[in-house]
N, C-alpha and C. Protein backbone atom coordinates (compact mmCIF):
# COMPACT_ATOMS: atom_id res chain seq x y z
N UNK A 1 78.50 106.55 173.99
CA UNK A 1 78.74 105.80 172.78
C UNK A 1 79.61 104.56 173.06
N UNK A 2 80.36 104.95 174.33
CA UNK A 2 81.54 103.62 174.49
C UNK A 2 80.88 102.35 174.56
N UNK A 3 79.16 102.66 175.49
CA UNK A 3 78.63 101.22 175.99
C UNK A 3 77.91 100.74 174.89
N UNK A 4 77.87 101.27 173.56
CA UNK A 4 76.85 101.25 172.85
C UNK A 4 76.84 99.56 172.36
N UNK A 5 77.81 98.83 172.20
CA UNK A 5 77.68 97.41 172.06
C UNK A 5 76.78 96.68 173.44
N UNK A 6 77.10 97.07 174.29
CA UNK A 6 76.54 96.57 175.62
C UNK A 6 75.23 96.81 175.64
N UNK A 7 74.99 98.13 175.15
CA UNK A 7 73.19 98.37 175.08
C UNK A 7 72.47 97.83 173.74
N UNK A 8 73.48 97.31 172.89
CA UNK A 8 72.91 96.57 171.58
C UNK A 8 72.62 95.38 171.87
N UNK A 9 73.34 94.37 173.08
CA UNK A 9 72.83 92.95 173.39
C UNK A 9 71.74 92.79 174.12
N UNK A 10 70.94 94.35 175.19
CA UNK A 10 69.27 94.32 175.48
C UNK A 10 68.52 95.30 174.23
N UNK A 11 68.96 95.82 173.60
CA UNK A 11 67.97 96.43 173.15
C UNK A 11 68.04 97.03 171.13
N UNK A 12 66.99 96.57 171.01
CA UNK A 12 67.06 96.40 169.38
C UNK A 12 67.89 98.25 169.05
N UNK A 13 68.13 98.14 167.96
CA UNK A 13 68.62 99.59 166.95
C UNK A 13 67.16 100.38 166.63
N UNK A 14 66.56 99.66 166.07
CA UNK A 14 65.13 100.05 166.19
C UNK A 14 64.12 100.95 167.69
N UNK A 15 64.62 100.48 168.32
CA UNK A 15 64.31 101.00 170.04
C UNK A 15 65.20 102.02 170.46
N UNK A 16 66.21 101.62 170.34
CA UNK A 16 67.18 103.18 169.95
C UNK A 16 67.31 104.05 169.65
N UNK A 17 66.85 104.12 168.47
CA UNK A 17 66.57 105.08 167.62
C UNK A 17 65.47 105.47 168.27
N UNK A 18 64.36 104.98 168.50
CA UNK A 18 62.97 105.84 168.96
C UNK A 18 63.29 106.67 169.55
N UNK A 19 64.30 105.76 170.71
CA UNK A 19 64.18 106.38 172.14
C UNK A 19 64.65 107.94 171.87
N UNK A 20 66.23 107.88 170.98
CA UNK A 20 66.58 108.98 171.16
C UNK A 20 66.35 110.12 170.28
N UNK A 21 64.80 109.81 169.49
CA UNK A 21 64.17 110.65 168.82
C UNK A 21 63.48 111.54 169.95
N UNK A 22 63.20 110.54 170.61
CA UNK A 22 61.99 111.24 171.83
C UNK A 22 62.73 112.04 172.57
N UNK A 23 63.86 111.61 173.12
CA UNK A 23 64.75 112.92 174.25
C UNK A 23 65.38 113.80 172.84
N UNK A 24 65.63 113.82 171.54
CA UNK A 24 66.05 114.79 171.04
C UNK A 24 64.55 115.74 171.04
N UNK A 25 63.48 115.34 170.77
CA UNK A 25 61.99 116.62 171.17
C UNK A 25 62.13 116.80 172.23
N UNK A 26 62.37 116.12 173.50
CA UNK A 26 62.24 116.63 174.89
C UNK A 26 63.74 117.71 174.99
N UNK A 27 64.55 117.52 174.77
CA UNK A 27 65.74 118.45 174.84
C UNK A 27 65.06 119.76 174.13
N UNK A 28 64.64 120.21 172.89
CA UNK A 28 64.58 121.09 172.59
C UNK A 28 63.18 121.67 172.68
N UNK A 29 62.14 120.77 173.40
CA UNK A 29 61.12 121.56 174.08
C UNK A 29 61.80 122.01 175.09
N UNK A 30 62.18 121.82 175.98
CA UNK A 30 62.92 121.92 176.83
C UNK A 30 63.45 123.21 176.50
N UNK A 31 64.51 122.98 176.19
CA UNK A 31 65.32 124.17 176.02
C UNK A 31 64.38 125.29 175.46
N UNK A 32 62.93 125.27 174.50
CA UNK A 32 61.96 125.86 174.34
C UNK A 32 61.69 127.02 175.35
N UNK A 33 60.92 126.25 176.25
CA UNK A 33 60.45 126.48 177.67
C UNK A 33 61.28 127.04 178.86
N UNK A 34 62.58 126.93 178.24
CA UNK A 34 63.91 127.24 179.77
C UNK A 34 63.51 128.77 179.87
N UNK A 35 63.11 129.13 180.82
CA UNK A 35 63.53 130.63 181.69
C UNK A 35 64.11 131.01 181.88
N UNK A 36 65.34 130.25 182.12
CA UNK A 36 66.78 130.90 182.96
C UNK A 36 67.69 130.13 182.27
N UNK A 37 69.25 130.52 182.88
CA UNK A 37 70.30 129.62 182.57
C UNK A 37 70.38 128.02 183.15
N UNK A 38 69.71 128.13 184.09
CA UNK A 38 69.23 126.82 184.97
C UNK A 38 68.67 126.08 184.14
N UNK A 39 67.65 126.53 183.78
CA UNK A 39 66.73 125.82 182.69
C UNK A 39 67.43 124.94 181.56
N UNK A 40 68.05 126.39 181.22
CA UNK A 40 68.79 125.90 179.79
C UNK A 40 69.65 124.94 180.15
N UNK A 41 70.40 124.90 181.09
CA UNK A 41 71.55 123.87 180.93
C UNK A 41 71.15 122.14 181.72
N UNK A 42 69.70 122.50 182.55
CA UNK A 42 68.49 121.21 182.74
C UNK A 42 68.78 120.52 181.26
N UNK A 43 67.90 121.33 180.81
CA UNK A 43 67.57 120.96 179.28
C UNK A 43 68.55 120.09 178.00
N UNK A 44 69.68 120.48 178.13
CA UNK A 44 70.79 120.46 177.76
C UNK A 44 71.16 118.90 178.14
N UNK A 45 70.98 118.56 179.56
CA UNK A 45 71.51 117.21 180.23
C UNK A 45 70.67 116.41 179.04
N UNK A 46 69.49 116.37 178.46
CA UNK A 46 68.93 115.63 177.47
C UNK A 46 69.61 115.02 176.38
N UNK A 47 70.33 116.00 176.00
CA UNK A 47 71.47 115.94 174.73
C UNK A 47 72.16 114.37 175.00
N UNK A 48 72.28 114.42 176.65
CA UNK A 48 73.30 113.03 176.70
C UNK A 48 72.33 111.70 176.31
N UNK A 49 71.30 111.22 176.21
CA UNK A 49 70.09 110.76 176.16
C UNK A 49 69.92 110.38 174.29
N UNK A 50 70.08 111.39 173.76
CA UNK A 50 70.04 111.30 172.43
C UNK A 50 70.90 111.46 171.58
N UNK A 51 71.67 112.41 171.51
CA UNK A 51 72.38 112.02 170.32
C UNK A 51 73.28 110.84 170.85
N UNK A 52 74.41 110.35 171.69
CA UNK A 52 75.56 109.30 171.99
C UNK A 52 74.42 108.04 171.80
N UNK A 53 73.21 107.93 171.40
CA UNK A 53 72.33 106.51 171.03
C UNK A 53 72.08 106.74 170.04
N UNK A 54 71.78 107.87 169.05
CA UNK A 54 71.50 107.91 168.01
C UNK A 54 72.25 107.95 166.79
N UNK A 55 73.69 108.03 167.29
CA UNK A 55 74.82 108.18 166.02
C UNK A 55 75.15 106.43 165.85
N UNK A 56 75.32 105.70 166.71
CA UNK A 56 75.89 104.18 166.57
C UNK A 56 74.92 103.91 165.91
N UNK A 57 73.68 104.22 166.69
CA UNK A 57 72.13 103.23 166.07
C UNK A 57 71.70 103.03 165.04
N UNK A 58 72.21 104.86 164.43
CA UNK A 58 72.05 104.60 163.20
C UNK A 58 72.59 104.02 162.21
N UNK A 59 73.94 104.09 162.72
CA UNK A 59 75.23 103.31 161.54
C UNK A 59 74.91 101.88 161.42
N UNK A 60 74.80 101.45 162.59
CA UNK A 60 74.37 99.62 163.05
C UNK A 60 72.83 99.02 162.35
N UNK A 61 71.68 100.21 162.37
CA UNK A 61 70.97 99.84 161.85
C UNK A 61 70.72 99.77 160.24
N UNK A 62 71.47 100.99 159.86
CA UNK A 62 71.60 100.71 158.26
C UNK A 62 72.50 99.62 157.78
N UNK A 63 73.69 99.03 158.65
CA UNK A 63 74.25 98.12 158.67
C UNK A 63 73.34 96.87 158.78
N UNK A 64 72.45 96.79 159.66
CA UNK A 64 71.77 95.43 159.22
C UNK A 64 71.09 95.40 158.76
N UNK A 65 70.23 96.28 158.05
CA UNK A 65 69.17 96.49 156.90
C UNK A 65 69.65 96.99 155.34
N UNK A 66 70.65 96.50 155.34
CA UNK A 66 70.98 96.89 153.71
C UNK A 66 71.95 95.82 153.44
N UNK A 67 71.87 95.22 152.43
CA UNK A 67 72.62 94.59 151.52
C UNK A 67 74.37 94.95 152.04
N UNK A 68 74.98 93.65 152.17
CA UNK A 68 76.70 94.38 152.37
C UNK A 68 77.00 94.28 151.78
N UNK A 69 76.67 94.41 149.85
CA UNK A 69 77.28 95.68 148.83
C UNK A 69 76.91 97.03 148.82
N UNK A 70 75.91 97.34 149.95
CA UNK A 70 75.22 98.35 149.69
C UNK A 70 75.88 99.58 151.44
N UNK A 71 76.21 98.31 152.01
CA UNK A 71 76.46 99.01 153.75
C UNK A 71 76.80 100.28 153.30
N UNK A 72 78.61 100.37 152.57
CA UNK A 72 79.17 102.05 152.85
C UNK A 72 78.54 102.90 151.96
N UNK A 73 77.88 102.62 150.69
CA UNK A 73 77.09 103.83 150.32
C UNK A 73 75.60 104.20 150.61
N UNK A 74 75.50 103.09 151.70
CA UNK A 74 74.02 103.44 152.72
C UNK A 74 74.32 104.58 153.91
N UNK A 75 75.49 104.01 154.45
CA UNK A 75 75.80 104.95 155.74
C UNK A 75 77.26 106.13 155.22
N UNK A 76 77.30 106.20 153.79
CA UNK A 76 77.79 107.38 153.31
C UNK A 76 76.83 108.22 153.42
N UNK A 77 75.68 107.61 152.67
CA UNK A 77 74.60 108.72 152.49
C UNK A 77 73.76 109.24 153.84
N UNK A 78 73.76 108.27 154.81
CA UNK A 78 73.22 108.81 155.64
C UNK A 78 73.95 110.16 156.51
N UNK A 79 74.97 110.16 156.42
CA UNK A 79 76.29 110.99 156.93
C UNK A 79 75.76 111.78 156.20
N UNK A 80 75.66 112.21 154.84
CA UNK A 80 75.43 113.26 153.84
C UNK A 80 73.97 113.84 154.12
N UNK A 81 73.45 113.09 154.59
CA UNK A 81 72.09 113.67 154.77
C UNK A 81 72.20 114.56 156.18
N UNK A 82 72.64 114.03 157.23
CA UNK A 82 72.82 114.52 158.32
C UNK A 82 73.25 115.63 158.39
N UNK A 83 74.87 115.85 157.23
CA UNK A 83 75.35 116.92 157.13
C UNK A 83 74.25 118.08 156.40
N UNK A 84 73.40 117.29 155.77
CA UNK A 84 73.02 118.62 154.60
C UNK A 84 71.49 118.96 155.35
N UNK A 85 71.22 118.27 156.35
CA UNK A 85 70.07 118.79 157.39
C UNK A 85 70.61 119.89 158.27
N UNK A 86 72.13 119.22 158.90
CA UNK A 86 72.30 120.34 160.08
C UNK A 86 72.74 121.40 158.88
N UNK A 87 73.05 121.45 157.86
CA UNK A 87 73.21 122.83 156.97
C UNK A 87 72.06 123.99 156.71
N UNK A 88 71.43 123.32 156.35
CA UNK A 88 70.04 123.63 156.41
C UNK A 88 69.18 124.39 157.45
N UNK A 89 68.78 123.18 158.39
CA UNK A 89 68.41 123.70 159.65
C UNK A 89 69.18 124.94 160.02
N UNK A 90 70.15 125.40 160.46
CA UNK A 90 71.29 126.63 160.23
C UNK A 90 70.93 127.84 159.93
N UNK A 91 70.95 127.62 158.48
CA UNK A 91 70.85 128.49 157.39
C UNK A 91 68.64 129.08 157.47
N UNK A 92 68.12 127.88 157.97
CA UNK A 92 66.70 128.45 158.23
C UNK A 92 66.75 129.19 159.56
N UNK A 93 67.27 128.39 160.44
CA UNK A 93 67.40 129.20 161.67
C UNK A 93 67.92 130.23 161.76
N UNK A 94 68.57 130.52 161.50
CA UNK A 94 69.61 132.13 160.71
C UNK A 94 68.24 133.29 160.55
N UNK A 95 67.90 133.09 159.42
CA UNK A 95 66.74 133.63 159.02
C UNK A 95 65.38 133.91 159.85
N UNK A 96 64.93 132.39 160.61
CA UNK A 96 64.31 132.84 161.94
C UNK A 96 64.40 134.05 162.66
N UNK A 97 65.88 133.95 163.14
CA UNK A 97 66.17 134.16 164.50
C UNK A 97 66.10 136.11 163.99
N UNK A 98 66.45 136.56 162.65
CA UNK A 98 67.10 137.72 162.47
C UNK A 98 65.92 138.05 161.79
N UNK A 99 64.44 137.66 161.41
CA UNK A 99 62.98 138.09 160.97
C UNK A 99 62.08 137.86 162.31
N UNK A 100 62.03 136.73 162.71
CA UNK A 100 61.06 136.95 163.96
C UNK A 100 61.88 136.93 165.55
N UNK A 101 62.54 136.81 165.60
CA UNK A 101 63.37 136.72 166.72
C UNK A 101 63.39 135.13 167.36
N UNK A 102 64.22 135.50 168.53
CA UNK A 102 65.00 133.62 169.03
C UNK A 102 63.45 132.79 169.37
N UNK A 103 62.88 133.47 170.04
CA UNK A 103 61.89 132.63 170.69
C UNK A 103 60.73 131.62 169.30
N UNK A 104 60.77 132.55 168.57
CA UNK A 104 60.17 131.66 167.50
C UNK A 104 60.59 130.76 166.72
N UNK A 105 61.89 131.44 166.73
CA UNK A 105 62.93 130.02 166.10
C UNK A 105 63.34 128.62 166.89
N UNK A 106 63.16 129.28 168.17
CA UNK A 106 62.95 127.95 169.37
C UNK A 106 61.88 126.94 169.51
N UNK A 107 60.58 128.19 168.88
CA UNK A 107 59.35 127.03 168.96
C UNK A 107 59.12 126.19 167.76
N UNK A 108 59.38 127.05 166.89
CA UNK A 108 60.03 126.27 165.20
C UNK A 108 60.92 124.93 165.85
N UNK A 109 61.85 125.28 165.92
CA UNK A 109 62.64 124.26 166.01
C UNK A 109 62.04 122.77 167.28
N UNK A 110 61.45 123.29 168.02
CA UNK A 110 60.75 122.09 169.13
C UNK A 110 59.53 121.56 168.33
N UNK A 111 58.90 122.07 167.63
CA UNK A 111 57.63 121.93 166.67
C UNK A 111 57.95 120.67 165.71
N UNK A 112 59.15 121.03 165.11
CA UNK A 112 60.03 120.32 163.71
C UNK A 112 60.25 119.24 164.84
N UNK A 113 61.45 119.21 165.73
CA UNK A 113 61.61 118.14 166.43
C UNK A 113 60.25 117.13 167.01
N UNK A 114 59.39 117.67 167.44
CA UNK A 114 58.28 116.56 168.13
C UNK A 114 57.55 116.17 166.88
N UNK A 115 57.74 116.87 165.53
CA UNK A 115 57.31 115.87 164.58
C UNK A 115 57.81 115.38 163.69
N UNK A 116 59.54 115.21 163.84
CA UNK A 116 59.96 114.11 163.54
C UNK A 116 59.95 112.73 163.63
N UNK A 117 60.05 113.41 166.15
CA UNK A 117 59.87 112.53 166.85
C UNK A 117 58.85 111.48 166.51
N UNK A 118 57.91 111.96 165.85
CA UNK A 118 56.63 110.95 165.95
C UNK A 118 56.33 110.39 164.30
N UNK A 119 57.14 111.24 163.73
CA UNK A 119 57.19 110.16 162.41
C UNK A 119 58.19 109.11 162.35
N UNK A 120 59.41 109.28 163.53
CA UNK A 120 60.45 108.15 163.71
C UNK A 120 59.63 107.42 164.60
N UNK A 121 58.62 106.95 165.39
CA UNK A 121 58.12 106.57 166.05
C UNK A 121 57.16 105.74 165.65
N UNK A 122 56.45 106.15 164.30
CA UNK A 122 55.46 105.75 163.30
C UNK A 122 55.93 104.92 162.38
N UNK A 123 57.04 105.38 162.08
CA UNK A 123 57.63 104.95 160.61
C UNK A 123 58.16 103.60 160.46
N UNK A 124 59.09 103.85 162.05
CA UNK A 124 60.19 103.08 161.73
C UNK A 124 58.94 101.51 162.70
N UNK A 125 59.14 100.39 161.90
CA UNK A 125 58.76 99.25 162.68
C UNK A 125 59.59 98.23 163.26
N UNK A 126 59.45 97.46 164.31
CA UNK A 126 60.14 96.26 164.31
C UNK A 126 60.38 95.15 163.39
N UNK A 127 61.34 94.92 162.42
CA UNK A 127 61.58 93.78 161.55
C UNK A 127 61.95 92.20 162.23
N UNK A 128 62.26 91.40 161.33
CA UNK A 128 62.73 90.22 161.78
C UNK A 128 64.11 90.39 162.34
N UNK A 129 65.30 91.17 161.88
CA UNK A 129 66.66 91.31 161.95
C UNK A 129 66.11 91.82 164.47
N UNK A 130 65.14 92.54 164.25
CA UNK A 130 65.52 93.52 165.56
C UNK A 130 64.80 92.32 166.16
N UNK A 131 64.05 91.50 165.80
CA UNK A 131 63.09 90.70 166.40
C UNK A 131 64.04 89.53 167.13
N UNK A 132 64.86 88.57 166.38
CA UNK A 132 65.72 87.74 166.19
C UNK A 132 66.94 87.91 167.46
N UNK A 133 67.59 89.37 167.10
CA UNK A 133 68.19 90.00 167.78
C UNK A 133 67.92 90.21 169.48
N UNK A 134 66.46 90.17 169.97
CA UNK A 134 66.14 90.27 171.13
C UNK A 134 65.39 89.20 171.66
C-alpha cells in the first residue's frame, strides 16, 4: 500500500482494480485446490497481489469519479458495503462449512470469487479521468 502513489503514476485505478480482482479468484482457487499446508500458504502469497492494490484503488477511484460533494459519502459507503459483504460472506460461510462441510464452502467461495472477478473485469471500463491519467 506504501508504493501505491508510485503505482498510480504507471497505471490507471481502473487497471488496479482488475488486476486485483483477478489474484483475489486466483488466491482462493488456489487455496481451493491446496492439498497440503504448502499449498495453502503458496496460495496465501496471492493475498499480497490483491487486497494492498485493491483498498487504495478503490478509495482513489471513487475519489475521481464522484462529485467532491459527493467523495466522503461515496467512500463512506463503499467502506459500509465492504463491511456488510465480509459480514455476510461469514455468516453464509458459517452455514456452509457446518451443512456441507469446508470443501464446499471453499468451492462456493472460489466460484463467487471468479465471478466477481469477471464482472469487475466486464463492468468496470476505461473512462476519460483513467485515460488522461496515463
Amino acid at each position: 500500500m506504501w508504493m501505491f502513489d508510485r503505482l498510480r503514476r504507471k497505471y490507471s485505478c481502473t487497471g488496479m482494480l482488475k488486476f486485483a480482482g483477478v489474484f483475489f479468484a486466483v488466491k482462493n482457487t488456489l487455496i481451493f485446490a491446496a492439498g497440503s499446508m504448502l499449498g495453502l500458504y503458496g496460495a496465501t502469497f496471492f493475498q499480497a497481489l490483491s487486497y494492498p492494490l485493491f483498498i487504495p484503488a478503490s478509495v482513489r477511484y471513487v475519489g475521481e469519479h464522484m462529485d467532491l460533494k459527493d467523495m466522503n459519502k461515496s467512500q463512506s459507503l463503499l467502506t459500509a458495503m465492504i463491511t456488510i459483504g465480509n459480514i455476510c460472506v461469514s455468516a453464509v460461510g458459517g452455514f456452509l462449512i457446518d451443512g456441507a462441510g469446508l470443501k464446499v464452502a471453499l468451492a462456493v467461495a472460489a466460484a463467487c470469487t471468479i465471478a466477481g472477478a469477471a464482472v469487475l473485469l466486464l463492468g468496470m471500463r476505461k473512462d476519460k479521468a483513467d485515460a488522461i491519467s496515463n
